[in-house]
N, C-alpha and C. Protein backbone atom coordinates (compact mmCIF):
# COMPACT_ATOMS: atom_id res chain seq x y z
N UNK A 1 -18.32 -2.21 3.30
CA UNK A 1 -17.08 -2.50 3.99
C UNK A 1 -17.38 -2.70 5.48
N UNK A 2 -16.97 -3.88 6.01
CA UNK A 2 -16.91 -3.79 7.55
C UNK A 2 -16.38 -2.99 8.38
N UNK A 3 -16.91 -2.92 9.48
CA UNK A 3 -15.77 -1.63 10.44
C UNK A 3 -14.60 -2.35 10.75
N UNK A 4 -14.31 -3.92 10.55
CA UNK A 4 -13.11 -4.55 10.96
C UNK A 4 -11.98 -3.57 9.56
N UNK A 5 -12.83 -3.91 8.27
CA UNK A 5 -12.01 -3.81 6.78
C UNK A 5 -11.33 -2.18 7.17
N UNK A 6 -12.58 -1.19 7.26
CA UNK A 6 -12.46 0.11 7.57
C UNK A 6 -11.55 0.41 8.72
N UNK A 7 -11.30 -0.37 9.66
CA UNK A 7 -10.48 0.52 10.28
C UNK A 7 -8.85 0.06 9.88
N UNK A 8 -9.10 -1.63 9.68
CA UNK A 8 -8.02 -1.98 8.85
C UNK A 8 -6.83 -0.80 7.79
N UNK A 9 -8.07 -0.41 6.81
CA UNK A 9 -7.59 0.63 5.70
C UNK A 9 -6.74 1.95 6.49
N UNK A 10 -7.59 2.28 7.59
CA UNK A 10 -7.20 3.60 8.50
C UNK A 10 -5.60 3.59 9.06
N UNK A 11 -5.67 1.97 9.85
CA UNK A 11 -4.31 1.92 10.26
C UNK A 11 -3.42 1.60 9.41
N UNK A 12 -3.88 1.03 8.69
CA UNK A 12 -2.90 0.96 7.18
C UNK A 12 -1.94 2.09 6.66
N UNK A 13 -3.29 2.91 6.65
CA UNK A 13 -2.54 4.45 6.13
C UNK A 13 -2.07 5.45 7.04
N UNK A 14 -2.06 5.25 8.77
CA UNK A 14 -1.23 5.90 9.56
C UNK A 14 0.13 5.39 9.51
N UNK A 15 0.10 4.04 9.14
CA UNK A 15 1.60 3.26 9.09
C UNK A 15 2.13 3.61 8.03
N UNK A 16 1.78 3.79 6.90
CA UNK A 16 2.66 4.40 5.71
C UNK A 16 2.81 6.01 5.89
N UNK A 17 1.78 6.89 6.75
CA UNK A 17 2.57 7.84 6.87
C UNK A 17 3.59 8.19 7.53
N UNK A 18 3.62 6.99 8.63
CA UNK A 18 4.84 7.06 9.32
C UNK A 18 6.13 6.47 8.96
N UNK A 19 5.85 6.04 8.08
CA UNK A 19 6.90 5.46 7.19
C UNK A 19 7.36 6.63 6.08
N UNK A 20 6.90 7.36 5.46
CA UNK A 20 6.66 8.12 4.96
C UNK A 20 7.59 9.46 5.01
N UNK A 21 7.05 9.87 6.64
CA UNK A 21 7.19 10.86 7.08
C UNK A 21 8.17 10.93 8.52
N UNK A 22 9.50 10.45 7.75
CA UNK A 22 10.43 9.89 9.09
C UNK A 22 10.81 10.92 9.96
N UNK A 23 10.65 12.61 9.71
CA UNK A 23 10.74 13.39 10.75
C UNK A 23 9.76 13.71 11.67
N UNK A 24 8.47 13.00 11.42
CA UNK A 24 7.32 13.33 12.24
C UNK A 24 7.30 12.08 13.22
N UNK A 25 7.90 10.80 12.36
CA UNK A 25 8.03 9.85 13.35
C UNK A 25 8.15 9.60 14.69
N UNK A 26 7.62 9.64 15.73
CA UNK A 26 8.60 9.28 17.09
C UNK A 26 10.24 8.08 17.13
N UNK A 27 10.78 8.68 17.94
CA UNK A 27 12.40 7.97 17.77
C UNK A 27 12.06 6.39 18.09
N UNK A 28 11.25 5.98 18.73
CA UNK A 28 10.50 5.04 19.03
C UNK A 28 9.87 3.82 17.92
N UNK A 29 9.52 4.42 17.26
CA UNK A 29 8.93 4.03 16.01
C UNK A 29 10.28 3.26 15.04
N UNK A 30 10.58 2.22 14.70
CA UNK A 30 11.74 2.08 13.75
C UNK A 30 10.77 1.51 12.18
N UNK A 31 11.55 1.67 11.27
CA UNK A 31 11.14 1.69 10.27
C UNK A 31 10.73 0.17 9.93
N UNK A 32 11.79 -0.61 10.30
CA UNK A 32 11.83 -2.11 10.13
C UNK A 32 10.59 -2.54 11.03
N UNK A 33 9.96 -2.03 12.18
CA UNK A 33 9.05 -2.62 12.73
C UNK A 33 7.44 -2.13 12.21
N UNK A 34 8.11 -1.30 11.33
CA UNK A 34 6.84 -0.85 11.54
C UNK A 34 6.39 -1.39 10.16
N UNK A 35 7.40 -1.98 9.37
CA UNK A 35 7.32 -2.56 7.80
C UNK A 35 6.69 -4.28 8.96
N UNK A 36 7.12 -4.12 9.82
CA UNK A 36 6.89 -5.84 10.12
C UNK A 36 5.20 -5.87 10.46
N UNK A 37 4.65 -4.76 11.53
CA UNK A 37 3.60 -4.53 11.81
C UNK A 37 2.67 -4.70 10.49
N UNK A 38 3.23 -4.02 9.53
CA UNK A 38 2.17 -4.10 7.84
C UNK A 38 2.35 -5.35 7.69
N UNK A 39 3.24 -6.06 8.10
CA UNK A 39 3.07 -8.07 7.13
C UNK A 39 2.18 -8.48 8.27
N UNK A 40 1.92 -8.04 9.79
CA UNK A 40 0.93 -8.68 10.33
C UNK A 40 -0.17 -8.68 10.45
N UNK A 41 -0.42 -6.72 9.58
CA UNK A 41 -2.01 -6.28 9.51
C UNK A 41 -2.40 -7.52 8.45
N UNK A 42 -1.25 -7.73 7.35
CA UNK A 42 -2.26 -8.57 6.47
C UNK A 42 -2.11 -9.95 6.32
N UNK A 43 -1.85 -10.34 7.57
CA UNK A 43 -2.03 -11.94 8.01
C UNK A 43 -3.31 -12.12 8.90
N UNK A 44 -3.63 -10.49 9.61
CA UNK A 44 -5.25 -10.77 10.33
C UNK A 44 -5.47 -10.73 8.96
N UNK A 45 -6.01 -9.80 8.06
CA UNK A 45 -7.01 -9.47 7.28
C UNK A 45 -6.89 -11.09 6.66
N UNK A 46 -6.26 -11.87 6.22
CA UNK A 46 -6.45 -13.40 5.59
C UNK A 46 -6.73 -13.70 6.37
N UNK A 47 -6.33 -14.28 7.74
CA UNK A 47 -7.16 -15.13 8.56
C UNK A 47 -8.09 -14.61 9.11
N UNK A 48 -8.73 -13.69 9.72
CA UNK A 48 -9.61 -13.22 10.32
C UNK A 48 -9.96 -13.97 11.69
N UNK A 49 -8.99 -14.46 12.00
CA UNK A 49 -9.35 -15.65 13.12
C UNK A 49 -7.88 -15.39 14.41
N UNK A 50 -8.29 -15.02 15.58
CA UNK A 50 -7.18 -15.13 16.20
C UNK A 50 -6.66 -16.26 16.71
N UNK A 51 -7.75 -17.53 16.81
CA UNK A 51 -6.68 -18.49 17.29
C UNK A 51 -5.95 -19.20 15.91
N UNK A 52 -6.08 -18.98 14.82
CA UNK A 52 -5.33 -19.21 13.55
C UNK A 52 -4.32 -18.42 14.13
N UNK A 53 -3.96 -17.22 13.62
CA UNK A 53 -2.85 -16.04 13.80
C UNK A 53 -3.31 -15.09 14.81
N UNK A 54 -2.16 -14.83 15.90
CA UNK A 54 -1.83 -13.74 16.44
C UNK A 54 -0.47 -13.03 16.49
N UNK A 55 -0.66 -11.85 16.18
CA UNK A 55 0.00 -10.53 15.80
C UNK A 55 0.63 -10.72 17.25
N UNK A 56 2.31 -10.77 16.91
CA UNK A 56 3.17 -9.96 17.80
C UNK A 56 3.24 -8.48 18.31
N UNK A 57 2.45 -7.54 17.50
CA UNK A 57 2.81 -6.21 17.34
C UNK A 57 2.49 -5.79 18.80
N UNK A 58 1.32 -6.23 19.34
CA UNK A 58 0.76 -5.69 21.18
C UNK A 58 1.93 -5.83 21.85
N UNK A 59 2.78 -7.03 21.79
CA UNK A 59 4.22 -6.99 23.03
C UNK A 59 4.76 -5.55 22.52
N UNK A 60 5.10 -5.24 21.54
CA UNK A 60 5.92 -4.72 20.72
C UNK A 60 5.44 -2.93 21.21
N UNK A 61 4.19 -3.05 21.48
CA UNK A 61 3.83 -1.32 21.45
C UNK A 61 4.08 -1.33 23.56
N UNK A 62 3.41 -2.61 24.01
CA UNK A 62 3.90 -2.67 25.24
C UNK A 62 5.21 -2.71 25.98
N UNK A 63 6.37 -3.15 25.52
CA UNK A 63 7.35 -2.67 25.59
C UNK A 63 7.99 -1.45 25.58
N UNK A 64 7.75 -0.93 24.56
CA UNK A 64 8.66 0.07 23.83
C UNK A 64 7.80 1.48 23.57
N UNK A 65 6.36 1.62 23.14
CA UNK A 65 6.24 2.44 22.57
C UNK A 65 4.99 3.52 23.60
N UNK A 66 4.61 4.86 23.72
CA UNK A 66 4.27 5.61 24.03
C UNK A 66 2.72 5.42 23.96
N UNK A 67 2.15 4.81 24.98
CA UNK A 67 0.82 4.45 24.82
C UNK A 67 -0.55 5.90 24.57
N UNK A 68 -0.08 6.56 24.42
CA UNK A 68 -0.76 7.41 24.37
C UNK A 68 -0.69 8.04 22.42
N UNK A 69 -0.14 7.65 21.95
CA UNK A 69 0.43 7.98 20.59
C UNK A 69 -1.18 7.29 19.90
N UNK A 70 -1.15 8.23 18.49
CA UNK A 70 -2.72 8.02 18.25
C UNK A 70 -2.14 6.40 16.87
N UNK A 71 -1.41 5.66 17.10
CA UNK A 71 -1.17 4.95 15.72
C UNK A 71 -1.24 3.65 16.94
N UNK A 72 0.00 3.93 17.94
CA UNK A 72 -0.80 2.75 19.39
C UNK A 72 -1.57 2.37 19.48
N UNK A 73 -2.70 3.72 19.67
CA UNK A 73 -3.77 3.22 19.94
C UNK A 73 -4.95 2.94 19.27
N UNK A 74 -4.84 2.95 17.57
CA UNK A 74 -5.66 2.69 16.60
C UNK A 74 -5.11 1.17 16.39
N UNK A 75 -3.66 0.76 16.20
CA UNK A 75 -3.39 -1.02 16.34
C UNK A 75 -4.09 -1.36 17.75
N UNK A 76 -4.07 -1.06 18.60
CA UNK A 76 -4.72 -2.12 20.53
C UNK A 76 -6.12 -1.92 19.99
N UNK A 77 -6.64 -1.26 18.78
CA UNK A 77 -8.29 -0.98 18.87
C UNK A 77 -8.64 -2.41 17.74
N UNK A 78 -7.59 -2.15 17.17
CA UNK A 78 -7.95 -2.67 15.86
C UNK A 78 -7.97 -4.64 15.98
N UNK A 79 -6.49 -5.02 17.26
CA UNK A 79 -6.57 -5.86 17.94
C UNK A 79 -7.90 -6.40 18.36
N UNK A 80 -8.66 -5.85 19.32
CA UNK A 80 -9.72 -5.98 19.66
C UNK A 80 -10.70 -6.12 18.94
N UNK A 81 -11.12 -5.53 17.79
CA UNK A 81 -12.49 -5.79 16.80
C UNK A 81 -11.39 -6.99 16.29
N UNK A 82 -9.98 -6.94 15.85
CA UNK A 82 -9.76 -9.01 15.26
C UNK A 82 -10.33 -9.42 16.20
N UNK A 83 -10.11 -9.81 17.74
CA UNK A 83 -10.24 -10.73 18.60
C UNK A 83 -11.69 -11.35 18.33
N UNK A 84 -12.23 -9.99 18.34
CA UNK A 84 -14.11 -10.48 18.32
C UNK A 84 -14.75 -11.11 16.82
N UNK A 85 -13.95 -11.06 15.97
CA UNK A 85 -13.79 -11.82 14.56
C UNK A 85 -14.29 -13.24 14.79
């Protein structure tokens, strides 16, 4: 497995626990975005190419969400190994 696939799987499964686990959630976090964030993890994983597809989700954590939160900052990581794809 690549470390792109592997970390893929990782943030995968912080997003369903936060889906999951709506009292651990931050108020920040909405359910609908975070179901949208999963249709964009798996539009990188098909294209593997950022100038094919790029993920809205970076405005989305830059706006709104608590940069210091460990699910933030496993998507801005995960961003980065796509980019270098």
């Amino acid at each position: 497995m690549t470390e792109f696939q592997a970390m893929m799987e990782e943030t995968k499964a912080l997003i369903e626990e936060n889906l999951t686990n709506k009292d651990k959630r931050p108020s920040y976090m909405l359910e609908k975005q975070l179901a949208f964030i999963k249709t964009e993890l798996n539009k990188m994983e098909q294209k593997r190419n950022f100038h094919v597809f790029y993920p809205y989700y970076p405005k989305g954590i830059i706006d709104s969400w608590d940069y210091s939160n460990s699910l933030a900052i496993k998507l801005m990581e995960l961003l980065e190994l796509y980019c270098k794809l």
